[in-house]
C-alpha atoms as a PDB file:
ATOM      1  CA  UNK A   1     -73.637 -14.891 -74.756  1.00  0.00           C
ATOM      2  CA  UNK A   2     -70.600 -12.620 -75.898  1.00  0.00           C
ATOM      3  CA  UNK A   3     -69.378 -13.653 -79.220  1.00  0.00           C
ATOM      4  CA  UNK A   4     -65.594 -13.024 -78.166  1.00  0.00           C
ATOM      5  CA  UNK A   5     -63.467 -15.990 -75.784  1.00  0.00           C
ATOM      6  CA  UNK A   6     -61.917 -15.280 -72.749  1.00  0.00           C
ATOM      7  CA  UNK A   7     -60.084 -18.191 -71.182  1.00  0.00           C
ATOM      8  CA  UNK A   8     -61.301 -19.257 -67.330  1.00  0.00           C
ATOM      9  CA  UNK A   9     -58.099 -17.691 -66.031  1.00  0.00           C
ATOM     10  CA  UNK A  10     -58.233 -14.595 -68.052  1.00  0.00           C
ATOM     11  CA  UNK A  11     -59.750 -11.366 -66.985  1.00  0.00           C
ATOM     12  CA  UNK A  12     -62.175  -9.142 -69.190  1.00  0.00           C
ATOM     13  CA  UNK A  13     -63.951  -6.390 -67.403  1.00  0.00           C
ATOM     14  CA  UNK A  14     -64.019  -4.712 -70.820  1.00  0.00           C
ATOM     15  CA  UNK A  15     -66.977  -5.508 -73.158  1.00  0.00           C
ATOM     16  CA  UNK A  16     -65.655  -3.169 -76.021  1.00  0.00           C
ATOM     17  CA  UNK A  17     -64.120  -6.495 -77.812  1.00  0.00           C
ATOM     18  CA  UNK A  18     -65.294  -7.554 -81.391  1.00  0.00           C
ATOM     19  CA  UNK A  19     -66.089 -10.723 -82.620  1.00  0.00           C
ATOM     20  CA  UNK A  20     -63.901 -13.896 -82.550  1.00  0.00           C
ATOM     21  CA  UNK A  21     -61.290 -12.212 -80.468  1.00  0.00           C
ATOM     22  CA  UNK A  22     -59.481 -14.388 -77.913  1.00  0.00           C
ATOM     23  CA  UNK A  23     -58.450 -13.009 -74.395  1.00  0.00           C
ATOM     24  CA  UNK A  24     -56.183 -15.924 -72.912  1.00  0.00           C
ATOM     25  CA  UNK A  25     -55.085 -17.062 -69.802  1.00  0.00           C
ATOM     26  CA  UNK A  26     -53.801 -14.714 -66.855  1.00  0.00           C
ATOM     27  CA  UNK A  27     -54.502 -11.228 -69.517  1.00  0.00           C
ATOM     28  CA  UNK A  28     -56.435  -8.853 -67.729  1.00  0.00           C
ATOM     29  CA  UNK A  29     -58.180  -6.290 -69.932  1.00  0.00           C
ATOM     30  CA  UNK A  30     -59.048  -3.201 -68.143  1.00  0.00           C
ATOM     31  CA  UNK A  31     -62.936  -1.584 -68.306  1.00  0.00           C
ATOM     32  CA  UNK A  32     -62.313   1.451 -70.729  1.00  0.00           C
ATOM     33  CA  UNK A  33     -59.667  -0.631 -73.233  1.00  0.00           C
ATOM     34  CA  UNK A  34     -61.038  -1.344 -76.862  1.00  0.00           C
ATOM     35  CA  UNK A  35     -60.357  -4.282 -78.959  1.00  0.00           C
ATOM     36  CA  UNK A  36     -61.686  -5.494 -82.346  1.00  0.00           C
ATOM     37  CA  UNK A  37     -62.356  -8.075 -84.551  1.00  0.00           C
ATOM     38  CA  UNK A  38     -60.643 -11.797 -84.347  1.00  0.00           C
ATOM     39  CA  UNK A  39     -57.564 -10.405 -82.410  1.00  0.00           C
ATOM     40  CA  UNK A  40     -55.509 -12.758 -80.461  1.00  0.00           C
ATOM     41  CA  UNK A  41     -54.418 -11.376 -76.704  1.00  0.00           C
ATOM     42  CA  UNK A  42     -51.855 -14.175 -75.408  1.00  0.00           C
ATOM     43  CA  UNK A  43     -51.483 -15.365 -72.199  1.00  0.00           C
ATOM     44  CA  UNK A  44     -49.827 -12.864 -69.391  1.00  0.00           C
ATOM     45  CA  UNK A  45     -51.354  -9.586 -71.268  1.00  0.00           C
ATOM     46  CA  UNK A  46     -51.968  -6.584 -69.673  1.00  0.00           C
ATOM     47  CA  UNK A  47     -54.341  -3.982 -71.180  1.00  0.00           C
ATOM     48  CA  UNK A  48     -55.168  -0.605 -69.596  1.00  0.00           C
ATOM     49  CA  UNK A  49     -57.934   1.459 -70.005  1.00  0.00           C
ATOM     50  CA  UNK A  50     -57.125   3.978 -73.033  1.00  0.00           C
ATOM     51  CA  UNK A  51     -55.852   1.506 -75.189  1.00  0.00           C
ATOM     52  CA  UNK A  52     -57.341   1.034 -78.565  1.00  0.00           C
ATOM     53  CA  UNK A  53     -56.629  -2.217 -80.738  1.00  0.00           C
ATOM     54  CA  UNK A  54     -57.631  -2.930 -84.171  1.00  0.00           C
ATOM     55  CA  UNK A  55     -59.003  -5.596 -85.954  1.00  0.00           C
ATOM     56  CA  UNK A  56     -57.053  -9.098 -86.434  1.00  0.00           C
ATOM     57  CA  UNK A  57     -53.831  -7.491 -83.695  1.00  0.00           C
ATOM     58  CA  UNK A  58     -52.278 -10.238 -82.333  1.00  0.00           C
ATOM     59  CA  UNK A  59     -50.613  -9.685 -78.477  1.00  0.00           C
ATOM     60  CA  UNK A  60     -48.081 -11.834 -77.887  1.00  0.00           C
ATOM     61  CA  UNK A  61     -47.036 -13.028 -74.260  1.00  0.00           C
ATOM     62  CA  UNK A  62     -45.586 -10.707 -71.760  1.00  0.00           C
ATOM     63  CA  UNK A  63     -46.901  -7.622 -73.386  1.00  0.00           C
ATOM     64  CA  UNK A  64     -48.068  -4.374 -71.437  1.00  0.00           C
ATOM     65  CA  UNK A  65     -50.376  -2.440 -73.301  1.00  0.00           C
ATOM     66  CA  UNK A  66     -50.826   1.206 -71.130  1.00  0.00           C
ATOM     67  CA  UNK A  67     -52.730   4.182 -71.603  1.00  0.00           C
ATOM     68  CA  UNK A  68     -52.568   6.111 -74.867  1.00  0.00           C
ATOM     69  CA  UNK A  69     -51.786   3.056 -77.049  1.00  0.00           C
ATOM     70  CA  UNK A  70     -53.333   3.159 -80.623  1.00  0.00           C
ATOM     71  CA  UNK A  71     -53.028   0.127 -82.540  1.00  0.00           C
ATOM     72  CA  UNK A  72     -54.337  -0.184 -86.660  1.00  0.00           C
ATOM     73  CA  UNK A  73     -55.813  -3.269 -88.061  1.00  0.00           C
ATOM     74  CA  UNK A  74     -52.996  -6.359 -89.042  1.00  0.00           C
ATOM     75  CA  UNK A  75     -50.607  -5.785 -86.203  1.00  0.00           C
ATOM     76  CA  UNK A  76     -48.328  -7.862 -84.332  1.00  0.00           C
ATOM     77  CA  UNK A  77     -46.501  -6.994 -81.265  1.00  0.00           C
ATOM     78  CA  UNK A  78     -44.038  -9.361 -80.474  1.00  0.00           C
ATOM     79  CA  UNK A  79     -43.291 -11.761 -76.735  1.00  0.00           C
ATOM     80  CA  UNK A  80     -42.438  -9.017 -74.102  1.00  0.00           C
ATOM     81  CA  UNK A  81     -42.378  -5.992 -76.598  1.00  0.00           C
ATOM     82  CA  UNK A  82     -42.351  -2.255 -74.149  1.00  0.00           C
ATOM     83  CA  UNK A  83     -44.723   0.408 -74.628  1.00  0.00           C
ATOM     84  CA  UNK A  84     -44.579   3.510 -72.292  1.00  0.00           C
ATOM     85  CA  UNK A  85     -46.063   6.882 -72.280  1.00  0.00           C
ATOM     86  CA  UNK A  86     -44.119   8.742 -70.050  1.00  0.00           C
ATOM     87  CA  UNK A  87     -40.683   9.871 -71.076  1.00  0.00           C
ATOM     88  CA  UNK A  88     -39.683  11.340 -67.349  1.00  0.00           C
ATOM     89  CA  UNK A  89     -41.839   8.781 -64.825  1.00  0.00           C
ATOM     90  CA  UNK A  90     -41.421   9.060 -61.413  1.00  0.00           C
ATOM     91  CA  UNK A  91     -43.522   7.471 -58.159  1.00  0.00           C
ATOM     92  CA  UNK A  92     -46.615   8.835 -57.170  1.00  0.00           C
ATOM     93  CA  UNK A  93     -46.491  11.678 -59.650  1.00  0.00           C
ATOM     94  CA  UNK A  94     -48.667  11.747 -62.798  1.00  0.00           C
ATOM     95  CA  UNK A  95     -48.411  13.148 -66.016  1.00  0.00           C
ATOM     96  CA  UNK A  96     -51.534  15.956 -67.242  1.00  0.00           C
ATOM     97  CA  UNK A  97     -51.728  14.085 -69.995  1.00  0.00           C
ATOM     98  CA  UNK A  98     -50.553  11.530 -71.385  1.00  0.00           C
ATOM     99  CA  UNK A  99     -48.513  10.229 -74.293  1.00  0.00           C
ATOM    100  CA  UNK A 100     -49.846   8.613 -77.651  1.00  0.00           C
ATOM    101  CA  UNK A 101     -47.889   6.283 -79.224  1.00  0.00           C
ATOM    102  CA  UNK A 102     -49.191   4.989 -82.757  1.00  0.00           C
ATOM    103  CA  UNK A 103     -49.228   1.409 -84.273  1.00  0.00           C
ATOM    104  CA  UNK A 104     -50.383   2.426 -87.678  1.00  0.00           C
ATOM    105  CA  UNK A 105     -51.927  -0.605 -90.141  1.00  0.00           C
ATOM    106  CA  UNK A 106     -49.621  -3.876 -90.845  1.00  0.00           C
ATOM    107  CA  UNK A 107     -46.887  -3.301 -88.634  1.00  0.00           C
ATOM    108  CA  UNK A 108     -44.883  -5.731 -86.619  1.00  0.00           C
ATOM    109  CA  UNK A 109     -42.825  -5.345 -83.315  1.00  0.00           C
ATOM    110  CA  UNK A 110     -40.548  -7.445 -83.043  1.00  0.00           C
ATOM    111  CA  UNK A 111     -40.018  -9.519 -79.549  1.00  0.00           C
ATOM    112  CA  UNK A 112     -38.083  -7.664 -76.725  1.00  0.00           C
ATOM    113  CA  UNK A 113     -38.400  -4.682 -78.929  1.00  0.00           C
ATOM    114  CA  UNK A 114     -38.760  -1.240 -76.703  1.00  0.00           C
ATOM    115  CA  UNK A 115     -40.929   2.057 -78.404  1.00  0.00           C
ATOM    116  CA  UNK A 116     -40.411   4.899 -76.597  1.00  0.00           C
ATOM    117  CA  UNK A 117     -43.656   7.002 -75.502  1.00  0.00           C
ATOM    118  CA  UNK A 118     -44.859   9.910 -78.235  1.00  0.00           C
ATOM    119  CA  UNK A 119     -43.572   7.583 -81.373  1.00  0.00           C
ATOM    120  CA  UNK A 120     -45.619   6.777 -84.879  1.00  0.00           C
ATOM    121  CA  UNK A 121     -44.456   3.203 -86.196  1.00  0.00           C
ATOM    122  CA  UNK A 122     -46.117   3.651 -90.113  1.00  0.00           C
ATOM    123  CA  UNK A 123     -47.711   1.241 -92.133  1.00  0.00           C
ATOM    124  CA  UNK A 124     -46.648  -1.964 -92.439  1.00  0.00           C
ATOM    125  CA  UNK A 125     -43.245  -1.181 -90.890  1.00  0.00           C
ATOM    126  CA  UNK A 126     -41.120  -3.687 -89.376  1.00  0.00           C
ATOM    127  CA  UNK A 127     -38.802  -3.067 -85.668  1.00  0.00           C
ATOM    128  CA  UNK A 128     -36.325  -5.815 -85.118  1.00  0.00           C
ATOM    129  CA  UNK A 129     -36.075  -7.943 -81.806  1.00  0.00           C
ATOM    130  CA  UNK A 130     -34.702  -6.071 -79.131  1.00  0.00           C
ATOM    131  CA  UNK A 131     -34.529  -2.744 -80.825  1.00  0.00           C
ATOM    132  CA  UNK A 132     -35.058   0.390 -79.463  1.00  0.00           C
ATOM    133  CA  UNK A 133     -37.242   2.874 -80.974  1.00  0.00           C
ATOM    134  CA  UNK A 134     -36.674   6.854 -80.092  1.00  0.00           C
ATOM    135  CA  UNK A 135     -37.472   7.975 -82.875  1.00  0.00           C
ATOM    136  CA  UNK A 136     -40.498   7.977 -85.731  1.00  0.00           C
ATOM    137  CA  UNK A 137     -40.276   5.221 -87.961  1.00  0.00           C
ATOM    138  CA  UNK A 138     -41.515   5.710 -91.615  1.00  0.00           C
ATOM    139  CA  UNK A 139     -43.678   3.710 -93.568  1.00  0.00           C
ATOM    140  CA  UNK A 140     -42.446  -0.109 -94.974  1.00  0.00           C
ATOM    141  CA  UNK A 141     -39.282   0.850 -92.938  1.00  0.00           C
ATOM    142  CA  UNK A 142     -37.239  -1.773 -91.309  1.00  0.00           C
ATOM    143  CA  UNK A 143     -35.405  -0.890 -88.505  1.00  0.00           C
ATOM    144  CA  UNK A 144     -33.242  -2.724 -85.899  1.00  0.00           C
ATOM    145  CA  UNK A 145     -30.528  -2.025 -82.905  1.00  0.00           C
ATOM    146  CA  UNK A 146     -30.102   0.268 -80.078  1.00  0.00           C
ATOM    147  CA  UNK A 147     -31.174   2.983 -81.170  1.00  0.00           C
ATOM    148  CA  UNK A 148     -33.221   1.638 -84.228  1.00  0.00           C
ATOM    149  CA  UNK A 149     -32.134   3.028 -87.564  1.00  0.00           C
ATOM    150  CA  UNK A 150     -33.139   1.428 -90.425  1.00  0.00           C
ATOM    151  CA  UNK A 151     -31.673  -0.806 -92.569  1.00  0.00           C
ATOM    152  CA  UNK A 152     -34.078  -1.808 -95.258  1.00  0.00           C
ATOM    153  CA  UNK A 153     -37.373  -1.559 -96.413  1.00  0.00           C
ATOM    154  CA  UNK A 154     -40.349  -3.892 -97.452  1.00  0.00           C
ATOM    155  CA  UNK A 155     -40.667  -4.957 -99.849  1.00  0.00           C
ATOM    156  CA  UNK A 156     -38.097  -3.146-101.744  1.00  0.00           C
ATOM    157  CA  UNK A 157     -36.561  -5.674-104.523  1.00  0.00           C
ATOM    158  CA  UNK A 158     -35.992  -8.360-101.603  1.00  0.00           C
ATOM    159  CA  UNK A 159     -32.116  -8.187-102.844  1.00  0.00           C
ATOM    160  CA  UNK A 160     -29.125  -8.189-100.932  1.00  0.00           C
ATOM    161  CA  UNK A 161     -28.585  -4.439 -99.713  1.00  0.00           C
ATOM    162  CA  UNK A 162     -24.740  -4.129-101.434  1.00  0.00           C
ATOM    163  CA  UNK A 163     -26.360  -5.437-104.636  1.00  0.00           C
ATOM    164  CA  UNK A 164     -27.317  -2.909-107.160  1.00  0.00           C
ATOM    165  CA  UNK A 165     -30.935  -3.738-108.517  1.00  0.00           C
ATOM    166  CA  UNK A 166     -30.088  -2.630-111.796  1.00  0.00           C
ATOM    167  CA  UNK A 167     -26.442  -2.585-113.467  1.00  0.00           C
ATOM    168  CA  UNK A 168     -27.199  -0.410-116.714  1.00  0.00           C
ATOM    169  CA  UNK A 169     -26.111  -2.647-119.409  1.00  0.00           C
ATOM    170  CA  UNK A 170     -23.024  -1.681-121.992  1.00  0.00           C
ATOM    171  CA  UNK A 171     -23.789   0.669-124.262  1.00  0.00           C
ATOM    172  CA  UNK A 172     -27.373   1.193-123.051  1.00  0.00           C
ATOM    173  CA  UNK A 173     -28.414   4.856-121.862  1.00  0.00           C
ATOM    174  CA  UNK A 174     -31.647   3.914-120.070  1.00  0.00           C
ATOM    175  CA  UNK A 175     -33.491   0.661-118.264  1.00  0.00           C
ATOM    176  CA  UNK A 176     -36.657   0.611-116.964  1.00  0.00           C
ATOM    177  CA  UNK A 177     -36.864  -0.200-113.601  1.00  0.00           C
ATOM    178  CA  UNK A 178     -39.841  -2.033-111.461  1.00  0.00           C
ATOM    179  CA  UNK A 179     -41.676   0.607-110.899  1.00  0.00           C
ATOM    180  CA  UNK A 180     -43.912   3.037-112.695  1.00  0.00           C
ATOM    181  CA  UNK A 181     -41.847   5.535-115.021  1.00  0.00           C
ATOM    182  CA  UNK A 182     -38.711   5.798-113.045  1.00  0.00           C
ATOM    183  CA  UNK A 183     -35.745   5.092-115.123  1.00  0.00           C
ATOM    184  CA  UNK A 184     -31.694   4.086-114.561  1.00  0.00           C
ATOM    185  CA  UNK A 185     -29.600   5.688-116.953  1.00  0.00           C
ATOM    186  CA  UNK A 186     -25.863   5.893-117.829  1.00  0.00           C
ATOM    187  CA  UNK A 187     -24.607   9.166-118.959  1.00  0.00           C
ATOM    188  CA  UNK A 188     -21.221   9.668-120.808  1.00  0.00           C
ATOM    189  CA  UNK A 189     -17.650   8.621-119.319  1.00  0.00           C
ATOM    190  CA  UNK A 190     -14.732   9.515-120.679  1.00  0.00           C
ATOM    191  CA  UNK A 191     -11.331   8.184-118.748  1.00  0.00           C
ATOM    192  CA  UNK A 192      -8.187   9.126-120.267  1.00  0.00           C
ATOM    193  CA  UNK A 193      -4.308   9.835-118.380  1.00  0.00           C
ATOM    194  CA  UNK A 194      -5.231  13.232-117.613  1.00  0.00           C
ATOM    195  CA  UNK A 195      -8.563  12.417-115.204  1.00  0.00           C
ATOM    196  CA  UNK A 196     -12.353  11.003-116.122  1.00  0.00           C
ATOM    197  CA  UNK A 197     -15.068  13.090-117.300  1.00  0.00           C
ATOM    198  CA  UNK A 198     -18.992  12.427-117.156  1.00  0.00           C
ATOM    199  CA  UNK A 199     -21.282  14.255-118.953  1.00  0.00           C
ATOM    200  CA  UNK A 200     -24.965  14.094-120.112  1.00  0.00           C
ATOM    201  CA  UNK A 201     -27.211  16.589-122.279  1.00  0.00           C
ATOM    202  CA  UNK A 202     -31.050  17.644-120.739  1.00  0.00           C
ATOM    203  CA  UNK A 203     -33.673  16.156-122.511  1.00  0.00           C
ATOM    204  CA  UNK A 204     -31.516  13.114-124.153  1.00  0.00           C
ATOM    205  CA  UNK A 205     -29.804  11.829-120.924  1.00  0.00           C
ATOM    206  CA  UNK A 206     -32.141  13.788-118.721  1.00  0.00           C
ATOM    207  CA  UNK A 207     -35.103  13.669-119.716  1.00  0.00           C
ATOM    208  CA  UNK A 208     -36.642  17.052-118.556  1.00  0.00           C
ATOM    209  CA  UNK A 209     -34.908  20.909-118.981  1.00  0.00           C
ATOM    210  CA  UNK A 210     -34.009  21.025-114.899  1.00  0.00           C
ATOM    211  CA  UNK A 211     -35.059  24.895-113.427  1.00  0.00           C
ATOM    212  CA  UNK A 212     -33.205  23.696-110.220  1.00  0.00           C
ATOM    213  CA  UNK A 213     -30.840  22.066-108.674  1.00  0.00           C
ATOM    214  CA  UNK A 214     -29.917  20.821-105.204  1.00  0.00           C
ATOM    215  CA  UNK A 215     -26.796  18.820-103.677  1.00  0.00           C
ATOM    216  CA  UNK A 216     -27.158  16.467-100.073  1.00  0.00           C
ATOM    217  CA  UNK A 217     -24.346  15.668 -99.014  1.00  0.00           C
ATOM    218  CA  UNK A 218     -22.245  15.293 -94.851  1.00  0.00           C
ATOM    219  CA  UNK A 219     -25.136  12.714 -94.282  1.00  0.00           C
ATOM    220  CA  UNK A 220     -24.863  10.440 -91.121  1.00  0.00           C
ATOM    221  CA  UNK A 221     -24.436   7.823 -92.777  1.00  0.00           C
ATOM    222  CA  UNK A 222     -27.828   6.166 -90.578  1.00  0.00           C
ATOM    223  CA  UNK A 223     -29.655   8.786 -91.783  1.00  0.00           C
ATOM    224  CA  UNK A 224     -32.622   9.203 -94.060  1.00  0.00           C
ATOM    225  CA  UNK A 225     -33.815  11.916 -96.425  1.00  0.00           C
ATOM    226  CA  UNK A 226     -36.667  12.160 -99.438  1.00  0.00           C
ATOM    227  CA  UNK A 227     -39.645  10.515 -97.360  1.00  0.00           C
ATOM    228  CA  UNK A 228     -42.153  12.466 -99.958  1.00  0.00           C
ATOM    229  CA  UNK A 229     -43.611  12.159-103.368  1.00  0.00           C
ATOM    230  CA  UNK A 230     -44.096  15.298-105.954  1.00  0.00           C
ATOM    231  CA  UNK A 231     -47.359  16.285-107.478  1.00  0.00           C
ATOM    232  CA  UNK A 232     -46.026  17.429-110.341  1.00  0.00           C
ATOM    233  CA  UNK A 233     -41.840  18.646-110.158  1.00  0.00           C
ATOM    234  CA  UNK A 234     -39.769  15.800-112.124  1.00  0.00           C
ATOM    235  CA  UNK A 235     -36.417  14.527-110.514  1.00  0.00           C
ATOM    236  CA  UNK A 236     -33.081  13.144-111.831  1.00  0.00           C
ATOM    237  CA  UNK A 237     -30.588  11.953-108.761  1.00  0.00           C
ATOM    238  CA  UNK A 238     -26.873  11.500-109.495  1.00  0.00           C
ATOM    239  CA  UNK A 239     -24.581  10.836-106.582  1.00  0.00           C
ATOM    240  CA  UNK A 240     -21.089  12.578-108.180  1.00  0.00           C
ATOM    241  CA  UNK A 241     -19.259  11.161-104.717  1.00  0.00           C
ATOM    242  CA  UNK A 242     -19.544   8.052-102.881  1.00  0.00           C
ATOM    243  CA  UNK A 243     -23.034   6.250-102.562  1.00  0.00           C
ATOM    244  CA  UNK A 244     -26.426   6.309-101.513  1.00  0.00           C
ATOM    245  CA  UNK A 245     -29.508   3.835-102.007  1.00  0.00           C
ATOM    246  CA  UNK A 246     -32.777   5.190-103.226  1.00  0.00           C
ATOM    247  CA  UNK A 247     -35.923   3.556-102.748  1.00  0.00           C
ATOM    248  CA  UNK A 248     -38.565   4.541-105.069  1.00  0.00           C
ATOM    249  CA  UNK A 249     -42.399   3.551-104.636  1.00  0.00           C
ATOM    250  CA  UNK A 250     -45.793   3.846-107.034  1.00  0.00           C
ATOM    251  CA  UNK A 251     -48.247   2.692-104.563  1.00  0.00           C
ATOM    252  CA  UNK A 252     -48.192  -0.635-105.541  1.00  0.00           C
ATOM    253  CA  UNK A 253     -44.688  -1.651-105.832  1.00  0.00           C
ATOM    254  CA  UNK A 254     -40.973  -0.663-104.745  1.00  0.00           C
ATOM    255  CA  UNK A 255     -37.765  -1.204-105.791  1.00  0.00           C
ATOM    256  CA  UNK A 256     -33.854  -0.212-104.105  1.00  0.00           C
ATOM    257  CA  UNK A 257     -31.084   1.349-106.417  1.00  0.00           C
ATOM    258  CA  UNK A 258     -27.766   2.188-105.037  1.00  0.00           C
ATOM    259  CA  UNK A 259     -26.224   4.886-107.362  1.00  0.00           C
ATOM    260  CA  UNK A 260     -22.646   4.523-106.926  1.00  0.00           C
ATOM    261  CA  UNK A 261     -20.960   6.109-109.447  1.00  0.00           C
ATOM    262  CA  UNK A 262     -20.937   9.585-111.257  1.00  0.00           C
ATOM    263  CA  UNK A 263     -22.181   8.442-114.701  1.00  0.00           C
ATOM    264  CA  UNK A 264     -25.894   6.570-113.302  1.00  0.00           C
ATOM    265  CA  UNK A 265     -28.521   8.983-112.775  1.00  0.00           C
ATOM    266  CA  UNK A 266     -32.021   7.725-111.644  1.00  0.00           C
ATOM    267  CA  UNK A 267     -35.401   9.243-112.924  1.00  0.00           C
ATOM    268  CA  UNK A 268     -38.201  10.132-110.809  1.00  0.00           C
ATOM    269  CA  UNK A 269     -41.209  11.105-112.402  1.00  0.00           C
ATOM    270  CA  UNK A 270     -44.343  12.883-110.318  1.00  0.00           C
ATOM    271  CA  UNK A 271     -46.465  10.462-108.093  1.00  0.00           C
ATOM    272  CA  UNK A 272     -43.259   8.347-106.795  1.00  0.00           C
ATOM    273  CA  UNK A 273     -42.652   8.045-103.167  1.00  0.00           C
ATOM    274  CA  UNK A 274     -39.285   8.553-102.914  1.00  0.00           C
ATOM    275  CA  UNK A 275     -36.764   7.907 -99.856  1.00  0.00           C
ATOM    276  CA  UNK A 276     -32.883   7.595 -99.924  1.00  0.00           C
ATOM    277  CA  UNK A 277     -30.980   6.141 -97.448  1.00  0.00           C
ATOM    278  CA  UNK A 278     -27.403   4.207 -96.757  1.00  0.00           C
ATOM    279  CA  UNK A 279     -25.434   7.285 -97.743  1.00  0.00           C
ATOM    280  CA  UNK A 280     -21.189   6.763 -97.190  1.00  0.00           C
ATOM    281  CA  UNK A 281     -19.464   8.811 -95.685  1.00  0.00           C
ATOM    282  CA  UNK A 282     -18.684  10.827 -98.602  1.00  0.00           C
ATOM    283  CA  UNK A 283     -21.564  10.607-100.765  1.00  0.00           C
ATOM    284  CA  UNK A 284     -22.692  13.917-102.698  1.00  0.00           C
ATOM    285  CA  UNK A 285     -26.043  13.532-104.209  1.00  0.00           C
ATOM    286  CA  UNK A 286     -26.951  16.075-106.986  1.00  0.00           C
ATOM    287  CA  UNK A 287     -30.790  16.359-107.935  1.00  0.00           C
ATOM    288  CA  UNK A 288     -31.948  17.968-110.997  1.00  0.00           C
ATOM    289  CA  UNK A 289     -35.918  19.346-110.392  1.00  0.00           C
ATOM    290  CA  UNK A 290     -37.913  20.101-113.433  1.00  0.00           C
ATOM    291  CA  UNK A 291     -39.251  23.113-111.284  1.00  0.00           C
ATOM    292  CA  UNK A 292     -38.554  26.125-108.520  1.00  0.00           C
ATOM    293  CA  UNK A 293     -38.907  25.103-105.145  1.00  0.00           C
ATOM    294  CA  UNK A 294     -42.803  24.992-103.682  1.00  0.00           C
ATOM    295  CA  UNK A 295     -43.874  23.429-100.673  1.00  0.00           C
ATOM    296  CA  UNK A 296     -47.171  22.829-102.141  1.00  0.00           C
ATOM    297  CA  UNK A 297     -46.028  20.378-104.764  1.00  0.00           C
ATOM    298  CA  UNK A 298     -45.059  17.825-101.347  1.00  0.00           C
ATOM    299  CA  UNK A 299     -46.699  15.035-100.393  1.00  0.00           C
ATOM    300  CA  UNK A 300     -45.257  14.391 -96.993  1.00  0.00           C
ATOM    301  CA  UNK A 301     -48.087  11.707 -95.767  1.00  0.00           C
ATOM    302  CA  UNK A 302     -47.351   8.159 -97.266  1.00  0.00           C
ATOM    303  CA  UNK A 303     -51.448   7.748 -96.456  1.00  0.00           C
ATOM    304  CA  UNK A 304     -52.439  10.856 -98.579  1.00  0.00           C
ATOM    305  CA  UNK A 305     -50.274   9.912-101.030  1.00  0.00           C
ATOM    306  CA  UNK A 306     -51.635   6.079-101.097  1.00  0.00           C
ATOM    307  CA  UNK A 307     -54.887   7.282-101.384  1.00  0.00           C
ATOM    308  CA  UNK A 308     -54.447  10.198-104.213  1.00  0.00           C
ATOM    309  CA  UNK A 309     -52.668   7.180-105.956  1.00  0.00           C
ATOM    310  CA  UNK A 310     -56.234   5.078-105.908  1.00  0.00           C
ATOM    311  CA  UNK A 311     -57.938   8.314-107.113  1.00  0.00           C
ATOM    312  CA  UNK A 312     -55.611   8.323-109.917  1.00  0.00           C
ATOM    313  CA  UNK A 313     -55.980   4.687-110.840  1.00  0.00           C
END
């Protein structure tokens, strides 16, 4: 006796499936299709043969699962959620090969919600009903409309977006934020009739000697940048025009600060994941790096960098 249930009007020719999973009524689950652990597959389900689920995926109804699907463990896929692998189909003529599209661990598909073929959808990332996905979606990212862009991220403070995390309180220079070693600070501001002036002085406002700097700015505003961590450079962000969130992240937490004006200036120590996002239209970030430019010092993998976090621990 198999130690998986399929319902008297489902249809299993598969017998890849791993315990406690439940195949329900009218799914059919094609021969070569792979399924594990206490998964849920609701009723009208269709799963084709190179298809790959993890353990404890739940398949909500209406949901067509085809070829070159790879799902990680803790995922949920939403009523009628679209999954293709072939970005030019047409009748009767067949792609070489085809297209993988990747479900990593934790994520959630929201119902209606269409990916288009080729896409990653990271860890534990979240795509809003209806949505359309065409493009890679990042790690704890939460991302919504046609086409998806995101909006917020997991986990990150749980605050209102326009809120700033952190208001630097009078006559303070630095707060600690939520997360490991990174730091809000206020630098000088001087306002008098003939303009303002901010100012701050490396290692007592900043707290590194910077051999580097950088300026982002004509940003969609929908856009993202960061999306790494640093082995070992050291970072200070000011944004001298307009705004821009940042979302920092130590592996086990993450918090949201909007820098919006020209005297805060956020700290980002080695080991942070860093992303920012919600730039205006104006915005002109300046970043201060505690070293000269090296690819080497990336970490552009939110996995490798989760798991050289647990070595460090």
């Amino acid at each position: 006796m198999s130690d998986y249930f399929v319902h008297p009007q489902g249809l299993s020719e598969s017998k890849t499936i791993g315990a406690r999973t439940r195949v329900w009524a009218f799914a059919h689950v094609l021969p070569g299709a792979r399924i594990g652990t206490d998964c849920n597959i609701c009723d009208h389900v269709f799963v084709e043969n190179d298809v790959v689920l993890g353990d404890r995926v739940t398949v909500k109804s209406g949901v067509q699962l085809w070829d070159g699907l790879r799902v990680g463990d803790d995922v949920f896929i939403g009523p009628n959620a679209t999954f293709s692998n072939d970005k030019y189909p047409q009748s009767k003529k067949y792609q070489d090969k085809v297209l993988q599209t990747h479900i990593a661990t934790g994520a959630s598909i929201g119902s209606g919600a269409n990916i288009l073929p080729g896409l990653k959808i990271g860890a534990r990332a979240m795509v809003g009903a209806g949505s359309v996905v065409t493009r890679d979606v990042p790690p704890r990212a939460i991302v919504s409309g046609n086409p998806a862009r995101i909006v917020g991220y997991v986990d990150a403070t749980g605050r209102p977006a326009v809120e700033r995390p952190h208001a630097v309180p009078a006559g303070a220079t630095k707060v600690d934020t939520g997360v490991r070693g990174v730091t809000l600070h206020r630098m000088v501001l001087v306002e008098d009739l003939r303009g303002t002036l901010s100012a701050g002085e490396f290692e007592s406002h900043v707290p590194f000697v910077p051999r580097r700097y950088f300026m982002v700015f004509d940003v969609p505003g929908k856009d993202v940048r960061g999306e790494h961590a640093h082995r070992a450079c050291h970072q200070f962000l000011v944004c001298v025009r307009g705004s821009v969130a940042v979302v920092s992240d130590d592996g086990h937490g993450s918090e949201e600060v909007t820098l919006d004006a020209p005297n805060l200036g956020l700290y980002l120590p080695p080991m942070i994941w860093a992303t920012q996002y919600k730039y205006s239209s104006d915005a002109l970030l300046l970043v201060f790096a505690s070293d000269h430019y090296d690819a080497a010092d990336y970490i552009r993998d939110y996995d490798e960098f989760l798991a050289l976090v647990s070595k460090r621990a």
